[in-house]
Protein backbone atom coordinates (compact mmCIF):
# COMPACT_ATOMS: atom_id res chain seq x y z
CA UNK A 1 10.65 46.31 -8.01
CA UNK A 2 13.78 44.87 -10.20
CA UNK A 3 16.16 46.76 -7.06
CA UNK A 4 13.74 44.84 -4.71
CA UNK A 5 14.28 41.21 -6.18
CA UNK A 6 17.90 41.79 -6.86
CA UNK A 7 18.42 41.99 -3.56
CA UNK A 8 16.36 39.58 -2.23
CA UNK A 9 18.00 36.89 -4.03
CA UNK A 10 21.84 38.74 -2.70
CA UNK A 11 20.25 38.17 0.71
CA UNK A 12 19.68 34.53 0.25
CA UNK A 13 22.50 33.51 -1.85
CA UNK A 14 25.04 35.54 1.52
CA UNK A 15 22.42 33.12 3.39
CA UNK A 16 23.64 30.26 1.96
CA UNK A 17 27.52 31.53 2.23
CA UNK A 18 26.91 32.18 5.86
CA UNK A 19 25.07 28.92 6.22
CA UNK A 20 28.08 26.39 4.32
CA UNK A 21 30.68 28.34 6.33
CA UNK A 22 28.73 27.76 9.82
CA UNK A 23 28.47 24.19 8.88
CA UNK A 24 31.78 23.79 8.17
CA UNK A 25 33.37 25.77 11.00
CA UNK A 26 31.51 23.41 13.87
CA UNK A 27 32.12 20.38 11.98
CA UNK A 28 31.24 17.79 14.89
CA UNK A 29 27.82 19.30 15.37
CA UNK A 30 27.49 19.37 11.98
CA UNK A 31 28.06 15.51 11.53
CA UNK A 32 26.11 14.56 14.23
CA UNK A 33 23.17 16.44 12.49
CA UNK A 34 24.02 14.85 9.35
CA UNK A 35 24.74 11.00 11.29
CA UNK A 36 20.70 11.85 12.45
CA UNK A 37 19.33 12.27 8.91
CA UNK A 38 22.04 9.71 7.04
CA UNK A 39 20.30 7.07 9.77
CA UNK A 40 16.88 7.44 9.42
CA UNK A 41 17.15 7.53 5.21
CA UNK A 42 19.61 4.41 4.85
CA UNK A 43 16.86 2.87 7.42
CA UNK A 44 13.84 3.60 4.92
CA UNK A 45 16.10 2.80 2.07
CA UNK A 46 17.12 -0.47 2.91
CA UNK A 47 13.83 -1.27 4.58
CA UNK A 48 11.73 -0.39 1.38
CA UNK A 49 14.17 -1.99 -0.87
CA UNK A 50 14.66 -5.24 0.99
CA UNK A 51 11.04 -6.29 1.84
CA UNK A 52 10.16 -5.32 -2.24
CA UNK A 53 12.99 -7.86 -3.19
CA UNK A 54 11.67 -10.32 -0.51
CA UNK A 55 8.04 -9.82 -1.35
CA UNK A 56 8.79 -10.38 -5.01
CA UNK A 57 10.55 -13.55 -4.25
CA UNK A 58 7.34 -14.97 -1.14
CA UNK A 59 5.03 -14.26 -4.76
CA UNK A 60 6.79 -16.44 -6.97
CA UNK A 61 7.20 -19.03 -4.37
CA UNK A 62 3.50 -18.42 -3.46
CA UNK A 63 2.70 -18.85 -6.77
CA UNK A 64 5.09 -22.26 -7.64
CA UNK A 65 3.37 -23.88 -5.12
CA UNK A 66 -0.54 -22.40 -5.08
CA UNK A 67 -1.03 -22.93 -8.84
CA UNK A 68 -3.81 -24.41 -10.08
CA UNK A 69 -5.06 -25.69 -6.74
CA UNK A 70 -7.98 -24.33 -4.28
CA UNK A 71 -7.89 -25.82 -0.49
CA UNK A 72 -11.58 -26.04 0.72
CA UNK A 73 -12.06 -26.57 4.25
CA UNK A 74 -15.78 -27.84 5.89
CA UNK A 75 -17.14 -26.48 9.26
CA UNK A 76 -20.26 -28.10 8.20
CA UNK A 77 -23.70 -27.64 9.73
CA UNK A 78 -26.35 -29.04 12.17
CA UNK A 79 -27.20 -31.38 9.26
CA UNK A 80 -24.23 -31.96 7.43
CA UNK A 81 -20.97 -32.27 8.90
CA UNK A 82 -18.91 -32.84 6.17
CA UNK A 83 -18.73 -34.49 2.23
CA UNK A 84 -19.52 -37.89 1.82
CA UNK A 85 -17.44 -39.62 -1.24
CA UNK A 86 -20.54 -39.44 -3.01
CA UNK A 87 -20.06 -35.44 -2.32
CA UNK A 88 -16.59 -35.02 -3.68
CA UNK A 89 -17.49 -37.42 -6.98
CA UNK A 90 -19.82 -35.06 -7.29
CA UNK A 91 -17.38 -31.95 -7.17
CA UNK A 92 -15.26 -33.47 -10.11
CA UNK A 93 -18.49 -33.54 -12.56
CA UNK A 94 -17.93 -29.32 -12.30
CA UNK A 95 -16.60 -27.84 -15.57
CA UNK A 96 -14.06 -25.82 -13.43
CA UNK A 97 -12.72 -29.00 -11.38
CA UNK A 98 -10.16 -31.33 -12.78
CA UNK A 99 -9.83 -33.64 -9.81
CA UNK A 100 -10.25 -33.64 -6.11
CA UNK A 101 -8.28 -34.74 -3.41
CA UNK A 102 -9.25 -35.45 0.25
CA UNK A 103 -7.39 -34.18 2.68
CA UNK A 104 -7.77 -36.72 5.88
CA UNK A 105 -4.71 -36.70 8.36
CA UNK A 106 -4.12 -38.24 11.72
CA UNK A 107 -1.65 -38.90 14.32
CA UNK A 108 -0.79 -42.39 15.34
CA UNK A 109 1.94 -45.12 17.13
CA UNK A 110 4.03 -46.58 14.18
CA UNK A 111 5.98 -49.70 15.29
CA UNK A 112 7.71 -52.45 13.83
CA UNK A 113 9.66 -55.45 14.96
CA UNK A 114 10.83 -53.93 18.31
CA UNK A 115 11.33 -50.13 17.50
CA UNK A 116 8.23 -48.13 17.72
CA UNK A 117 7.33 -44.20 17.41
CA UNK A 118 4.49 -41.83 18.42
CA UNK A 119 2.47 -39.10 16.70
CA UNK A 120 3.84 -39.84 13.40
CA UNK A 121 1.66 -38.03 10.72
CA UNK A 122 -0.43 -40.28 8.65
CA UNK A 123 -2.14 -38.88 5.98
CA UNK A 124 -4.98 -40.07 3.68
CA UNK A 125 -4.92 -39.60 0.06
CA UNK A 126 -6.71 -40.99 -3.22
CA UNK A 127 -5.23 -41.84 -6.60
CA UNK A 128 -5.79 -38.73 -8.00
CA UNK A 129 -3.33 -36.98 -5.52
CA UNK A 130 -0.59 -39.14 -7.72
CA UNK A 131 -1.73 -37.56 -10.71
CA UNK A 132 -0.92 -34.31 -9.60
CA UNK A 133 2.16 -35.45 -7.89
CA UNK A 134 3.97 -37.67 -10.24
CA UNK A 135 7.64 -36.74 -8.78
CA UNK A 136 6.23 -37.70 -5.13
CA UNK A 137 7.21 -41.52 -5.72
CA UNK A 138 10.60 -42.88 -6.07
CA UNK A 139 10.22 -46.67 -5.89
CA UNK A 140 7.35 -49.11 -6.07
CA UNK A 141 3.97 -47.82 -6.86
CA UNK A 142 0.89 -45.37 -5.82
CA UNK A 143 -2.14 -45.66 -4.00
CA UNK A 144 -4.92 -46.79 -6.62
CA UNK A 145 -8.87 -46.68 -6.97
CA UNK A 146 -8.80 -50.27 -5.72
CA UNK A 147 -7.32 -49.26 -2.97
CA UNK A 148 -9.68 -46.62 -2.20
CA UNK A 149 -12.60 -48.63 -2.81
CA UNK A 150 -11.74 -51.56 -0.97
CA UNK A 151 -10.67 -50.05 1.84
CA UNK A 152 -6.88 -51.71 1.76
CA UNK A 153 -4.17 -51.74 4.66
CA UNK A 154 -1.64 -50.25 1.67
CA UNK A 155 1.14 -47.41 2.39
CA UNK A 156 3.87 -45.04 0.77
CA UNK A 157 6.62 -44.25 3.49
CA UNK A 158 8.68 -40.92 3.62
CA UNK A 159 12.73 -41.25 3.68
CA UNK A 160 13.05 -40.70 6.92
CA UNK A 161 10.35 -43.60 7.85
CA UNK A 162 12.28 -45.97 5.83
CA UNK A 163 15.76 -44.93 8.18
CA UNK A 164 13.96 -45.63 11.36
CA UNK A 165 12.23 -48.84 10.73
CA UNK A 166 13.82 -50.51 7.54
CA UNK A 167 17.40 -49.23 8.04
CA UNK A 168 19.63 -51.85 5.56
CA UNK A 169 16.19 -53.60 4.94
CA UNK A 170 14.40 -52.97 1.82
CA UNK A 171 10.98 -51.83 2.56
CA UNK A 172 8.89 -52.60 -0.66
CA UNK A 173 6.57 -56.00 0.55
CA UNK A 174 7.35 -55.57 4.34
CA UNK A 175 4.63 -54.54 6.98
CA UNK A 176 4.52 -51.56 9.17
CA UNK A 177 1.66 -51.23 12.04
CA UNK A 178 0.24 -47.86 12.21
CA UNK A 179 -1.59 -48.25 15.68
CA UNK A 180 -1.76 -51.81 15.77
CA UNK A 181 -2.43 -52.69 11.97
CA UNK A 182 -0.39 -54.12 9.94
CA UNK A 183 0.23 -52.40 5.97
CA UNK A 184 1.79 -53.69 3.84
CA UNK A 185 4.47 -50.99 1.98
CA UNK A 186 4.08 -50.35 -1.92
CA UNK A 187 5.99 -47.60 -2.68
CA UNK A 188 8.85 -45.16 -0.98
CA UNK A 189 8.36 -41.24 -1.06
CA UNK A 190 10.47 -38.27 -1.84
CA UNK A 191 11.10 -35.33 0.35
CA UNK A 192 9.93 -32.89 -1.45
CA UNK A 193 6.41 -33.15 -0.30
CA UNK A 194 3.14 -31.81 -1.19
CA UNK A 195 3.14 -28.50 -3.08
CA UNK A 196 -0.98 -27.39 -2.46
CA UNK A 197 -1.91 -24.94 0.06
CA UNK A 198 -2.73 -28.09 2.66
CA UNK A 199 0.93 -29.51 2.03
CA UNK A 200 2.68 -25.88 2.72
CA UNK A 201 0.49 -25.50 5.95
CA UNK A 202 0.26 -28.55 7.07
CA UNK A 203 3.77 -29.56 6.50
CA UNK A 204 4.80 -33.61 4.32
CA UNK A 205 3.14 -36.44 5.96
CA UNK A 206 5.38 -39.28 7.18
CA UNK A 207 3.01 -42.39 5.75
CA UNK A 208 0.07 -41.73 3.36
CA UNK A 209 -2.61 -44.32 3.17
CA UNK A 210 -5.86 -44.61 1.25
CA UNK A 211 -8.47 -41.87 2.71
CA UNK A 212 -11.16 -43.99 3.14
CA UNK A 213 -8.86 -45.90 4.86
CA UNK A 214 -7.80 -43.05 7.04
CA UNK A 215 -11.30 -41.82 7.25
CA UNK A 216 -12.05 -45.63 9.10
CA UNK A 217 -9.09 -45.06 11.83
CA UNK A 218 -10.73 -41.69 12.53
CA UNK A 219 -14.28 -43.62 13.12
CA UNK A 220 -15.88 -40.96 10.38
CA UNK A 221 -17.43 -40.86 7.86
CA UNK A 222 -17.22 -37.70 6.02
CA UNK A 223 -14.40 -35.39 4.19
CA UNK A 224 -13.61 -32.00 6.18
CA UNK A 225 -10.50 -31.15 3.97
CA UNK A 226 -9.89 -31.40 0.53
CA UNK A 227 -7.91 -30.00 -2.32
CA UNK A 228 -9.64 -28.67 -5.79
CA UNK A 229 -7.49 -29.44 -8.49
CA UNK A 230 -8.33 -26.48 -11.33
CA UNK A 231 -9.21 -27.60 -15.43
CA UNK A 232 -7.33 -25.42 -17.45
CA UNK A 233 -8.20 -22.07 -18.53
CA UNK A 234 -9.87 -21.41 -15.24
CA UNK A 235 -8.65 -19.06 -12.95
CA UNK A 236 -8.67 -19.49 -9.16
CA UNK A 237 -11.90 -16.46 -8.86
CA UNK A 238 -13.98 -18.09 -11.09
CA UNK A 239 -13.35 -21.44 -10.14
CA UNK A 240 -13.91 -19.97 -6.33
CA UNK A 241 -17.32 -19.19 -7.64
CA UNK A 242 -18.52 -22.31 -9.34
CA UNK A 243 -17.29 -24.42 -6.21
CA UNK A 244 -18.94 -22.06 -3.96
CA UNK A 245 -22.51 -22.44 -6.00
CA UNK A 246 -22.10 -26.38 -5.61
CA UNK A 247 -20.80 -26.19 -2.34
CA UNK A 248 -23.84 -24.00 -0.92
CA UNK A 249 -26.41 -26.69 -2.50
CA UNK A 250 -24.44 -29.10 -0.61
CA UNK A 251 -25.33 -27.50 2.29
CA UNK A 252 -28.67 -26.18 1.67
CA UNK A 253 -27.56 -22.56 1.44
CA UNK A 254 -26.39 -22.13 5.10
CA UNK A 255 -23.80 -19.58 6.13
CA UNK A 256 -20.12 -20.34 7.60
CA UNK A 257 -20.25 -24.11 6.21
CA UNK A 258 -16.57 -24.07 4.93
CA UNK A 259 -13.90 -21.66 3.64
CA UNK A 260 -12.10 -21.82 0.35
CA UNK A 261 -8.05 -20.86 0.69
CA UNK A 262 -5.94 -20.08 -2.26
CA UNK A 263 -2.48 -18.70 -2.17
CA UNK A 264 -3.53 -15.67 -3.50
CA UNK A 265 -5.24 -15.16 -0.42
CA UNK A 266 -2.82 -16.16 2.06
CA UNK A 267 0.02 -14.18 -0.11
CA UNK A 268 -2.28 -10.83 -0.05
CA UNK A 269 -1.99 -11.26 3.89
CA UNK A 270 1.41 -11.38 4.20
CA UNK A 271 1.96 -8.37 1.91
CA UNK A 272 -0.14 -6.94 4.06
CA UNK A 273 1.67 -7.84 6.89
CA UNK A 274 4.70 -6.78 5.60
CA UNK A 275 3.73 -3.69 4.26
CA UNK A 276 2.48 -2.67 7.38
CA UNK A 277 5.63 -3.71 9.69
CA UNK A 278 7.53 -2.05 6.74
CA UNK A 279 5.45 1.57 7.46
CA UNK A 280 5.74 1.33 11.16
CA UNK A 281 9.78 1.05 11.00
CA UNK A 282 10.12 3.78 8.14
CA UNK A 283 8.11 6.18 10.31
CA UNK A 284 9.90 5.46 13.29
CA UNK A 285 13.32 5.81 11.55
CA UNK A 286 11.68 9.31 10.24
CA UNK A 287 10.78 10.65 13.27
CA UNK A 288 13.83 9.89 14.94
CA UNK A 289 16.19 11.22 12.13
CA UNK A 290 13.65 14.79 12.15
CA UNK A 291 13.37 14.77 16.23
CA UNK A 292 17.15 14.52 16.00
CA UNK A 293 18.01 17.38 13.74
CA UNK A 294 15.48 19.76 15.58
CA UNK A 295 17.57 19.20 18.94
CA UNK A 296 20.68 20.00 16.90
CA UNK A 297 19.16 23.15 15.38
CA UNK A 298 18.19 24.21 19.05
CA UNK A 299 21.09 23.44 20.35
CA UNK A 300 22.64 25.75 17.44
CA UNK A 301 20.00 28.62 18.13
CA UNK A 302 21.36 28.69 21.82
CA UNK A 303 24.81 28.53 21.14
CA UNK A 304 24.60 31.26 18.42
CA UNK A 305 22.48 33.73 20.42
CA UNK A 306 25.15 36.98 20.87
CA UNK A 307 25.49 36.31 16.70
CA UNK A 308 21.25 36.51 16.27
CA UNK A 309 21.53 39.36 18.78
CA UNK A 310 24.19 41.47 16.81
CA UNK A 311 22.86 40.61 13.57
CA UNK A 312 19.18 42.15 14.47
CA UNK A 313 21.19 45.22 16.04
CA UNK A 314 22.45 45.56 12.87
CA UNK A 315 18.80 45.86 11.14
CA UNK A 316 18.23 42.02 10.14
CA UNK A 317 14.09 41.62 10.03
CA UNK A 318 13.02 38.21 11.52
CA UNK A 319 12.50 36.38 8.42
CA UNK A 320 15.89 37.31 7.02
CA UNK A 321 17.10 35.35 10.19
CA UNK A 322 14.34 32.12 9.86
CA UNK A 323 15.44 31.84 6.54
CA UNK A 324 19.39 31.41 7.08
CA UNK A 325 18.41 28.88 9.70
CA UNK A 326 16.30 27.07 7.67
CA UNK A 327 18.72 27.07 5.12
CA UNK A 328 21.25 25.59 7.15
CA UNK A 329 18.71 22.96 8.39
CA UNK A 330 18.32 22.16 4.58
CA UNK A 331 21.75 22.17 3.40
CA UNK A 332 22.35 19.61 6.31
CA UNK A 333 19.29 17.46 5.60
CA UNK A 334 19.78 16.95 1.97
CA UNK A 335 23.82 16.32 2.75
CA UNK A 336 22.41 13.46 5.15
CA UNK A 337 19.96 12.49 2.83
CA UNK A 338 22.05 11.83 -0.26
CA UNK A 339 25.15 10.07 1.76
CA UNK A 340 21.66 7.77 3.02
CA UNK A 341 20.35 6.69 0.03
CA UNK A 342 24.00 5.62 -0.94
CA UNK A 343 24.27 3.78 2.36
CA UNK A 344 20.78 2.22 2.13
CA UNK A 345 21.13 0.61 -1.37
CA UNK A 346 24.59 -0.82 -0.08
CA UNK A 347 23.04 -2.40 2.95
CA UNK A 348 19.72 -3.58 0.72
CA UNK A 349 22.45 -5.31 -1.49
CA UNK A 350 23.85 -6.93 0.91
CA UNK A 351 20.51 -7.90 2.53
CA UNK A 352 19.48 -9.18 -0.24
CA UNK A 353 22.72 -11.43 -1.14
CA UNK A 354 22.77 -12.97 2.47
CA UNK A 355 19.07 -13.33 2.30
CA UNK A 356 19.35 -14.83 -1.15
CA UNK A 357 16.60 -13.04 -2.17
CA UNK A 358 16.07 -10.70 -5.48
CA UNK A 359 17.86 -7.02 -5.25
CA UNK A 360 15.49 -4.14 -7.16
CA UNK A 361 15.79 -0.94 -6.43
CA UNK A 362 12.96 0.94 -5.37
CA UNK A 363 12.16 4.12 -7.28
CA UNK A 364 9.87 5.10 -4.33
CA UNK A 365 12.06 4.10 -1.82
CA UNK A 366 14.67 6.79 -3.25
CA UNK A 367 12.40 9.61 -3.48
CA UNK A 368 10.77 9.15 0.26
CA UNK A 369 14.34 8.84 1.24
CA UNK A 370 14.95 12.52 -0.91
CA UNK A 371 11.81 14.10 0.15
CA UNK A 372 12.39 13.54 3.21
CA UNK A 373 15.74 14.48 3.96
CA UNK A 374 14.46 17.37 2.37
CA UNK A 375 11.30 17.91 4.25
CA UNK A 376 12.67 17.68 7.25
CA UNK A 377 15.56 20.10 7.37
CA UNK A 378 12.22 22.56 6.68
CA UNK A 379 9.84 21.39 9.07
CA UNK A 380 11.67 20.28 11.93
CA UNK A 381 14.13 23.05 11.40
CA UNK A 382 10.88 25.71 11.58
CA UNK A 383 10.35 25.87 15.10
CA UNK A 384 14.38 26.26 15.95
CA UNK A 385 14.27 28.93 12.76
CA UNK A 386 11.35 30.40 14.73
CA UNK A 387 12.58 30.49 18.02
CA UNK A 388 15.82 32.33 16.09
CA UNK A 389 13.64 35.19 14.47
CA UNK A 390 11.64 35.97 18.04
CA UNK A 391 14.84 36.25 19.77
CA UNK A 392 14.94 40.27 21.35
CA UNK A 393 18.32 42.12 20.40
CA UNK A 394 19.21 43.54 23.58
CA UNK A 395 18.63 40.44 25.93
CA UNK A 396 20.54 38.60 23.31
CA UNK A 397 23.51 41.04 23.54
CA UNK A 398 23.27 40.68 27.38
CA UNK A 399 23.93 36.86 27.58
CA UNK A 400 27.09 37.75 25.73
């Protein structure tokens, strides 16, 4: 039994000899086996690695700019198209709500003196968007309740606004006509915009205004947009729920009458996204890198055919020929896998300095990238191992 192990282990370890020394004596086939496998790992390497380091940096930009805020938009129903300002008032009286901001926007012909432009975004805000904005304005001052509740022609402009119609003119006290009416400018903008969930989607308005005053351009009456503002010590679920029970009320307890958006949300679908672009290209790259070394191996099998031939003449049993095939399909795979790995995490670095995005290195990036290199000198090296071991003796002598 000892005698029968002993040798058994001789057998593979001369396997392994014979294997290294093939390898090495057709050293272009070899590399282009290798150049197959190094590929496909460096491809799931710096795949994996990149999209972790980008998805880690999309969450805490996601995050920055999502805090604290929930962005409810109304469908409404047959009976109720949208929130009244009675409606929203009513929102702020919720334990979970610290303030709420309506969301009305439109597009309209901004002119003054003789320069004029189209479709420049207006936007309608109250004096609570301020609040939660204090960096928004630069010079003058914000939109107020007074404004709201009377109704005033009163405006903030954005930078670029104040280049196109008040170029060398300063703007605080002069009138600009958003489709034909005249408002008066109080205050002057900063780029950096709005950072709630309707700002990052919708992109900065060029004017804001007061939102009832907006809501009278757009002939309506009612709120279809609005940004929750979250009390502290509430988190964005439970908040979700206590605007949801006061929002159902509000509609009488009828289905699909708005949709509540946080970043959470929208961040879970692009990681999902992601993740599943990031699958598709590591299982491409796999496949490829496998389909290629299993041509190689065949390739190998045909070429070495008197050598199979003479060594079964000589009393080798089929396995004892699978396994120095697979061997050498191994040996190959793992020396493509480990030069891959090294090559991935150099390209993922760089990725990820040109991107300007975080570098980490991904512990299960590394061992798909070694389990598979070592997989696949097994499984795609099986049926070329196979194909090996069935070969008959005599016809292989023949082709000699």
């Amino acid at each position: 039994m000892l005698k029968s192990i002993r040798s058994t282990f001789i057998m593979i370890g001369e396997c392994f000899r014979m294997s290294l020394n093939n390898i090495l004596g057709n050293r272009a086939r070899s590399f282009l086996t290798v150049l197959g496998i190094l590929i496909g790992v460096a491809a799931v390497i710096a795949l994996i690695t990149t999209v972790n380091g980008f998805s880690g940096s999309l969450s805490s930009s996601f995050s920055s700019m999502g805090a604290g805020t929930l962005t409810v938009t109304v469908s409404g129903s047959d009976l109720k198209s949208g929130l009244t300002t009675d409606d929203l008032t009513e929102l702020t009286t919720l334990e979970a709500v610290a303030g709420v901001t309506p969301n009305v926007s439109l597009s309209a012909r901004v002119s003054r003196g003789g320069s004029y432009e189209t479709r420049i975004s207006v936007s309608g805000k109250n004096s609570h968007y301020f609040r939660q904005n204090a960096d928004l304005l630069t010079r003058g001052r914000t939109l107020n309740v007074t404004d709201e509740d009377n109704t005033t022609f009163a405006c903030l402009i954005s930078p670029d606004m104040v280049e196109t119609f008040f170029y060398g003119v300063d703007p605080i006290g002069e009138k600009l006509y958003i489709d034909g009416i005249p408002f008066l400018v109080v205050g002057l903008m900063s780029g950096s915009g709005d950072a709630s969930i309707s700002g990052v989607m919708n992109g900065s308005p060029d004017i804001l205004i007061p939102y009832t005053t907006a809501m009278k351009m757009n002939n309506s009456s009612v709120v279809t947009s609005f940004t929750t503002y979250l009390a502290d010590g509430w988190t964005s679920e439970t908040a979700t729920d206590a605007l949801e029970a006061k929002l159902d009320e509000m509609f009488s307890y009828e289905d699909d009458c708005y949709e509540i958006m946080d970043m959470s949300s929208i961040e879970d679908t692009m990681q999902n996204m992601l993740n599943m672009v990031s699958a598709l290209l590591a299982g491409i790259a796999l496949v490829v890198g496998g389909i290629g070394i299993m041509n190689m191996m065949l390739t190998t099998v045909t070429e070495r055919t008197t050598e199979i031939g003479l060594k079964k003449a000589l009393g080798a049993i089929p396995w004892q020929i699978q396994i120095q095939f697979l061997i050498e399909s191994f040996l190959l795979s793992v020396i493509g896998g480990a030069a891959g790995i090294a090559l991935g995490l150099m390209l993922s670095l760089i990725l990820s300095k040109v991107m300007g995005t975080g570098f980490v290195i991904s512990t299960f990036a590394i061992l798909l990238g070694a389990g598979f290199s070592a997989a696949v000198g097994i499984i795609f090296g099986w049926a070329p191992a196979r194909k090996a071991s069935k070969l008959n003796p005599i016809d292989a002598l023949r082709s000699a």
